[in-house]
Protein backbone atom coordinates (compact mmCIF):
# COMPACT_ATOMS: atom_id res chain seq x y z
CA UNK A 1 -2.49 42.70 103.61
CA UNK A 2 -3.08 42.86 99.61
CA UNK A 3 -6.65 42.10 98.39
CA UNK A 4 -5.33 40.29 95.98
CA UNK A 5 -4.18 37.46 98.56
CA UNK A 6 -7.51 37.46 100.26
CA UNK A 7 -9.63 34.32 100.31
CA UNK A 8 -13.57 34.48 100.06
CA UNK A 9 -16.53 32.33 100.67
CA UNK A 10 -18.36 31.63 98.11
CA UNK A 11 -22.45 31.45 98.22
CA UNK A 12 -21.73 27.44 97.10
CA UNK A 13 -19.30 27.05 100.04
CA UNK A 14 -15.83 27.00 97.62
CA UNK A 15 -12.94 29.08 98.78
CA UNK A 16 -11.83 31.81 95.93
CA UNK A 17 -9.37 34.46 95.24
CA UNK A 18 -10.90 37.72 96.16
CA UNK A 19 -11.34 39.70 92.53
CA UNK A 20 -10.87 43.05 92.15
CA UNK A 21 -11.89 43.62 89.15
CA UNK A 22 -14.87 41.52 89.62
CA UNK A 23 -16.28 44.17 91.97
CA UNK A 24 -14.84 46.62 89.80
CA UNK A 25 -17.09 44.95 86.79
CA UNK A 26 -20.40 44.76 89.10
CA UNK A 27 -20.22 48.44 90.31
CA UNK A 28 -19.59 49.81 87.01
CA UNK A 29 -22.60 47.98 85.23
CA UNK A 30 -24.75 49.80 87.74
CA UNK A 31 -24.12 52.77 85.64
CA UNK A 32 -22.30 55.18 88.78
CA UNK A 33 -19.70 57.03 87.54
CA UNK A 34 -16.13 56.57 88.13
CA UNK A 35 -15.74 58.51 91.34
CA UNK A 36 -18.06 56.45 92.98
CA UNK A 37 -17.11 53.24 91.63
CA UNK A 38 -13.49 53.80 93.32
CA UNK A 39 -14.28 55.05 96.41
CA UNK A 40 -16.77 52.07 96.92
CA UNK A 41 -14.21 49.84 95.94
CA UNK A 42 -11.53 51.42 98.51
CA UNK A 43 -13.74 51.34 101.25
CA UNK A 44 -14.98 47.55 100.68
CA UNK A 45 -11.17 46.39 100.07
CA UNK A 46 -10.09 48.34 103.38
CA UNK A 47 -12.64 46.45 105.63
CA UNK A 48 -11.47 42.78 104.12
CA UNK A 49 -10.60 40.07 106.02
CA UNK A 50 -9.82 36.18 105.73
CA UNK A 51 -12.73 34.57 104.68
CA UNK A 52 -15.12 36.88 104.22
CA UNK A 53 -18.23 35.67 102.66
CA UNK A 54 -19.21 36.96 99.00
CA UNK A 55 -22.63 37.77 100.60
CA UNK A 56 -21.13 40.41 103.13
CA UNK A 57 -19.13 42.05 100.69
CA UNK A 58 -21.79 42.52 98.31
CA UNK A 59 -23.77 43.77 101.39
CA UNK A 60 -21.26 46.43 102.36
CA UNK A 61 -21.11 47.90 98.41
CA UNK A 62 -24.92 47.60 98.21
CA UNK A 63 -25.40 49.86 101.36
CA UNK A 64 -22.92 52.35 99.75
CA UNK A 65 -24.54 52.82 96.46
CA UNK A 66 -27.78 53.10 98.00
CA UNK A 67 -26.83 56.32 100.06
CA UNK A 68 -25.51 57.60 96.76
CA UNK A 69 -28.42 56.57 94.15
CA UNK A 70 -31.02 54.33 94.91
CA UNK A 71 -31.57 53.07 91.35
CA UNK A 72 -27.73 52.47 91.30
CA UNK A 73 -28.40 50.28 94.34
CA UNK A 74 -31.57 48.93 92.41
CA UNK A 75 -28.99 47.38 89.45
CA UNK A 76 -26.47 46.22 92.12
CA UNK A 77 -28.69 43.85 93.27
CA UNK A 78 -30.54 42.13 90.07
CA UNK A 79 -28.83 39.06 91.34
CA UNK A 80 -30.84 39.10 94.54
CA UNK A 81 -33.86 40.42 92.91
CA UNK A 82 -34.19 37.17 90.67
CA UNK A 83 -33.85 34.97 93.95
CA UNK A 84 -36.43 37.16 95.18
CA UNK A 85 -38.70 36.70 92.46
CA UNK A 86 -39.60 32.68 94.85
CA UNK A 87 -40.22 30.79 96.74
CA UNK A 88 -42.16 29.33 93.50
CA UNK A 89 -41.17 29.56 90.49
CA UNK A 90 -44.07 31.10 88.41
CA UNK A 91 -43.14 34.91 88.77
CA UNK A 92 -40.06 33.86 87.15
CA UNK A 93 -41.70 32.09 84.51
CA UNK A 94 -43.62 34.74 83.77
CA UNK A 95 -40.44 37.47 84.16
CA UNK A 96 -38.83 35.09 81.16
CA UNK A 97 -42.34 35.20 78.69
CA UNK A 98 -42.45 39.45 79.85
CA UNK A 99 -38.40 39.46 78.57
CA UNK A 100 -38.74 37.26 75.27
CA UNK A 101 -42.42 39.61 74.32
CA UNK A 102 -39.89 43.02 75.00
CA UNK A 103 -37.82 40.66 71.79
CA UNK A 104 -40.77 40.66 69.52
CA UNK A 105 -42.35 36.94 70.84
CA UNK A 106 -45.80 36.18 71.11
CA UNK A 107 -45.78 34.10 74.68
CA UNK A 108 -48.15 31.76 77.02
CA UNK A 109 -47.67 30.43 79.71
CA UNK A 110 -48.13 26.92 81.86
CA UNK A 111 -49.87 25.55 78.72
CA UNK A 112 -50.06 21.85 78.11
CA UNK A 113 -48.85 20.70 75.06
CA UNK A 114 -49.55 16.97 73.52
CA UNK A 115 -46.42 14.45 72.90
CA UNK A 116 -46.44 11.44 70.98
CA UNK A 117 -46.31 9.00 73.87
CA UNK A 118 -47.51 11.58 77.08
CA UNK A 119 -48.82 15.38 77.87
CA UNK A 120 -46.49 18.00 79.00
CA UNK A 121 -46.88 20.97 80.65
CA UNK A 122 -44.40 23.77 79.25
CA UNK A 123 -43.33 26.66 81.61
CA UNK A 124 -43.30 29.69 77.96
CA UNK A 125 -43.88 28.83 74.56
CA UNK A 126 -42.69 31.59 72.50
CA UNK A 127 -43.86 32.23 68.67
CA UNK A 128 -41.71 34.78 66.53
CA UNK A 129 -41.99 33.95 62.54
CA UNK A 130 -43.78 31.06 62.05
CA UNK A 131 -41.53 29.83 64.64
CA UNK A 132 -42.37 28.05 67.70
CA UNK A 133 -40.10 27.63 70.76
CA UNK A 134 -40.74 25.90 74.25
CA UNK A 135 -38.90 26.79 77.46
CA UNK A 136 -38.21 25.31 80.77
CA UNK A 137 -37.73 27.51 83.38
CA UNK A 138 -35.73 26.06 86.27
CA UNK A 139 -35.54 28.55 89.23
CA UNK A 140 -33.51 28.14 92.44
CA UNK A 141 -34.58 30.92 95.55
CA UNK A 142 -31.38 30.07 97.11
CA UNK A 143 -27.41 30.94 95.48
CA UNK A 144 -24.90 28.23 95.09
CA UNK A 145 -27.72 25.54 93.65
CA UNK A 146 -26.31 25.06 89.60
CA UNK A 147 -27.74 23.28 87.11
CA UNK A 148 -25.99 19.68 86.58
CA UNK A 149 -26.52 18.20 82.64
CA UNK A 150 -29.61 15.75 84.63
CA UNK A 151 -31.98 19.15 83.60
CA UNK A 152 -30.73 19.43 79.97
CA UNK A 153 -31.10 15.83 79.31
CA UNK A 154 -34.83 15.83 81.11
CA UNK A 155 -35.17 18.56 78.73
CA UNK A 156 -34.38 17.27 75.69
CA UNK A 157 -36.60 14.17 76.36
CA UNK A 158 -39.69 16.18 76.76
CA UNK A 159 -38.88 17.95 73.80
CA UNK A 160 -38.30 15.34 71.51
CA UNK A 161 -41.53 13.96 72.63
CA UNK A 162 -43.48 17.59 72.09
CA UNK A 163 -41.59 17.39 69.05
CA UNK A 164 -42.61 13.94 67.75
CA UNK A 165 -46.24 14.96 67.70
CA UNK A 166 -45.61 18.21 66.31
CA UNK A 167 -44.48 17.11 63.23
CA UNK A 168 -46.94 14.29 62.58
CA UNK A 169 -49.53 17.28 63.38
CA UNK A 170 -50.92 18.65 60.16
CA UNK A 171 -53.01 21.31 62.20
CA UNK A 172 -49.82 22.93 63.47
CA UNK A 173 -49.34 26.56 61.61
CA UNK A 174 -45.75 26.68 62.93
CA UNK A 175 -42.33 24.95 63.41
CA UNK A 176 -41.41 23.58 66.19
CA UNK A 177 -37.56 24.41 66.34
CA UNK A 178 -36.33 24.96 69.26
CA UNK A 179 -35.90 23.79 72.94
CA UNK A 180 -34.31 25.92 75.95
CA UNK A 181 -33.85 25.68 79.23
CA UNK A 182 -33.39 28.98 81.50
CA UNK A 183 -32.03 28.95 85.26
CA UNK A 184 -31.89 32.15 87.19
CA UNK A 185 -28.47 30.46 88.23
CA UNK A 186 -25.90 28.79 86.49
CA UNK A 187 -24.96 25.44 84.66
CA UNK A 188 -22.59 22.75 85.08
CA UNK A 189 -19.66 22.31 82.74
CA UNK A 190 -21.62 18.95 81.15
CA UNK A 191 -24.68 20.39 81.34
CA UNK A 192 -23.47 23.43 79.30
CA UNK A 193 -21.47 20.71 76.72
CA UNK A 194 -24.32 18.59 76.18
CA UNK A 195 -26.94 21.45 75.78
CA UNK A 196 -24.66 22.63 72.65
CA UNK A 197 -23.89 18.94 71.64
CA UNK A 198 -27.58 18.09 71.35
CA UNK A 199 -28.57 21.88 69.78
CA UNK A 200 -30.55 22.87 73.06
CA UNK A 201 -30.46 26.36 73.98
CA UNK A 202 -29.40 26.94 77.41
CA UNK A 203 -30.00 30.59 78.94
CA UNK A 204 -28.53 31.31 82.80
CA UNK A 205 -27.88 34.46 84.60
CA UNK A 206 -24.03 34.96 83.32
CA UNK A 207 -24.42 32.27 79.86
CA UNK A 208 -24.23 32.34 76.87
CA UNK A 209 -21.25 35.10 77.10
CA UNK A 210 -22.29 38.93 76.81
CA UNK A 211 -26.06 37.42 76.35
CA UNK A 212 -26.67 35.86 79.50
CA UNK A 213 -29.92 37.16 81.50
CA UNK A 214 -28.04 39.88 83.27
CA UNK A 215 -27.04 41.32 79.46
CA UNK A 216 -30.33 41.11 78.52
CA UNK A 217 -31.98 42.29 81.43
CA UNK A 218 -29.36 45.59 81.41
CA UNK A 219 -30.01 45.95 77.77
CA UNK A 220 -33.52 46.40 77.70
CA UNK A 221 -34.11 47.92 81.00
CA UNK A 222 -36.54 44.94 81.77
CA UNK A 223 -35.98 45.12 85.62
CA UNK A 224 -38.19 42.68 88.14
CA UNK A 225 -40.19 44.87 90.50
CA UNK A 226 -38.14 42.76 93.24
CA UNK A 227 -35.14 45.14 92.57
CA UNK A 228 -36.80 48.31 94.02
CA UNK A 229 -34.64 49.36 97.61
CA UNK A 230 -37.86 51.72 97.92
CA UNK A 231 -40.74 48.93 97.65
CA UNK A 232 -41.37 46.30 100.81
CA UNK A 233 -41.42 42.48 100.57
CA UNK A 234 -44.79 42.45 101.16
CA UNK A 235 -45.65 45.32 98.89
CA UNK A 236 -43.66 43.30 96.14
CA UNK A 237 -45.26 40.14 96.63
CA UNK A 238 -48.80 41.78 96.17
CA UNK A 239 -47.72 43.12 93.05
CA UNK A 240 -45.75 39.89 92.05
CA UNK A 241 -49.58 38.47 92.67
CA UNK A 242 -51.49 40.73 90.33
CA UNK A 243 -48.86 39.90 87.23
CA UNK A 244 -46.70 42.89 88.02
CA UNK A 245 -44.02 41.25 87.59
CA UNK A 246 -41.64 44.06 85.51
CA UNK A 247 -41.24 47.71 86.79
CA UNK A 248 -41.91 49.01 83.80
CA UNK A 249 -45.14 47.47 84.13
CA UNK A 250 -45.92 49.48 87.71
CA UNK A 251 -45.20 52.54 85.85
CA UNK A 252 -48.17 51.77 83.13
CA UNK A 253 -50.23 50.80 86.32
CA UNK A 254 -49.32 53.06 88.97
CA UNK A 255 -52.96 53.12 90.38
CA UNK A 256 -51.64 49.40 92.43
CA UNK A 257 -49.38 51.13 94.66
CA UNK A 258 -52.91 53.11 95.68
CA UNK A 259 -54.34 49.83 96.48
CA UNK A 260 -51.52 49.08 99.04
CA UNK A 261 -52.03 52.36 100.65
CA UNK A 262 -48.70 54.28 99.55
CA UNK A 263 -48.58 57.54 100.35
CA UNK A 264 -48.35 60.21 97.56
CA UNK A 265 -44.97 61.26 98.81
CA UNK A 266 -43.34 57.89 98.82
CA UNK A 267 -45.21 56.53 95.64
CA UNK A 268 -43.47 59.38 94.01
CA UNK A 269 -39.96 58.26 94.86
CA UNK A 270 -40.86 54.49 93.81
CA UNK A 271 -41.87 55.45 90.72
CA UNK A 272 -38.69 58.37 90.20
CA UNK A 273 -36.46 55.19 91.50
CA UNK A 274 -38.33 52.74 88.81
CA UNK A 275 -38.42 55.33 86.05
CA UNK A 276 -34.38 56.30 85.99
CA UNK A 277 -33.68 52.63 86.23
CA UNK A 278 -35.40 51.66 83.44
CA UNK A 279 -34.33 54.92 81.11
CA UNK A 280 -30.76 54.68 82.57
């Protein structure tokens, strides 16, 4: 039977084409070379079947990479990392302020801010140039949960509120000139059309096109901790606890992985897996 006439399960529940070059795509942005990219995808196309979920064929190429490079494994599954990240959403709020200050923003976090008719408390607020930006962050721990245009238009209410006050504010040093909203999943058609109707910016995992999170992520080498295939869940929520959030950060502060008891032989390979995927 062709691939090409497989059907998959989506993590949503729709039925889809299986894509070749979509697995193609994700194994190639881990950075292995070509060699391994092919004989990964061989193997996962010759074990297909009739609805097969997208969850067990991203577990079968995640188990591959990982007995070839761990860090390969480590960008494989960002995806999963970001879920990982729950079950609240504050590591991920502060993952999104870590990001924007790697882009030259000054950042806080889960500060309240004054409207003209009611408080609000904003997730980041981001300063860059005399230029002040507030940002929702809407995280779901579970796939297949999208944003629908309700959170944009929530968003956009609160803003023009924020915004309202700003203005008629003479003690504000900066311009208030932005809104965003950011979703560690994705967004609804409407919600995407009335975000760029209403000049909100909207930020998900694959949007805006070739600048979505995963793009940035890649492109700075900003990596959750949650990604390491080295580090336990309970290691990374203790880390996730004490700020940690980026592994770039656990290289600066090393001395944590001491405090969890990790041997000097296996905090070496975290740190080897955490430095080549953030210099890869």
């Amino acid at each position: 039977m062709k691939s090409t006439s497989i059907e998959i399960i989506k993590s949503s529940g729709e039925k889809a084409k299986f894509s070749l070059e979509k697995l193609e795509a994700s194994l190639k942005r881990t950075g292995a070379d070509h060699q391994t990219v092919n004989q990964i995808v061989h193997k996962v196309t010759d074990e297909l079947y009739q609805g097969i979920s997208t969850k067990e064929i991203y577990n079968r190429a995640f188990s591959l990479l990982k007995k070839k490079k761990s860090h390969f494994a480590s960008k494989y599954k960002l995806k999963k990392a970001i879920y990982e990240l729950g079950p609240t959403g504050f590591p991920f709020e502060r993952f999104i302020s870590a990001i924007l200050q790697y882009s030259g923003y000054k950042t806080e976090v889960g500060k309240i801010l004054q409207g003209k008719c009611v408080t609000h408390e904003i997730d980041v607020i981001a300063q860059k140039n005399n230029k002040t930006t507030v940002i929702e962050c809407k995280f779901h721990n579970e796939e297949g949960l999208n944003c629908n245009v309700k959170i944009p238009l929530y968003i956009n209410s609160r803003y023009n509120d924020i915004k309202a006050h700003w203005s008629a504010n003479d003690k504000t040093k900066t311009t208030l000139t932005k809104g965003w909203v950011v979703t560690n999943t994705r967004f609804t058609t409407d919600a995407i059309q009335y975000g760029n109707c209403i000049n909100l910016y909207l930020l998900s995992w694959d949007y805006p096109k070739n600048d979505g999170l995963k793009d940035r992520i890649d492109r700075l080498g900003l990596y959750p901790v949650t990604v390491s295939t080295l580090l336990t869940k309970r290691e990374k929520q203790f880390l996730l606890s004490r700020d940690v959030v980026l592994c770039r950060t656990l290289i600066g502060d090393a001395f944590y992985l001491d405090h969890l008891g990790v041997s000097e032989t296996r905090k070496e390979k975290i740190l080897n897996e955490i430095k080549m995927l953030c210099n890869h």
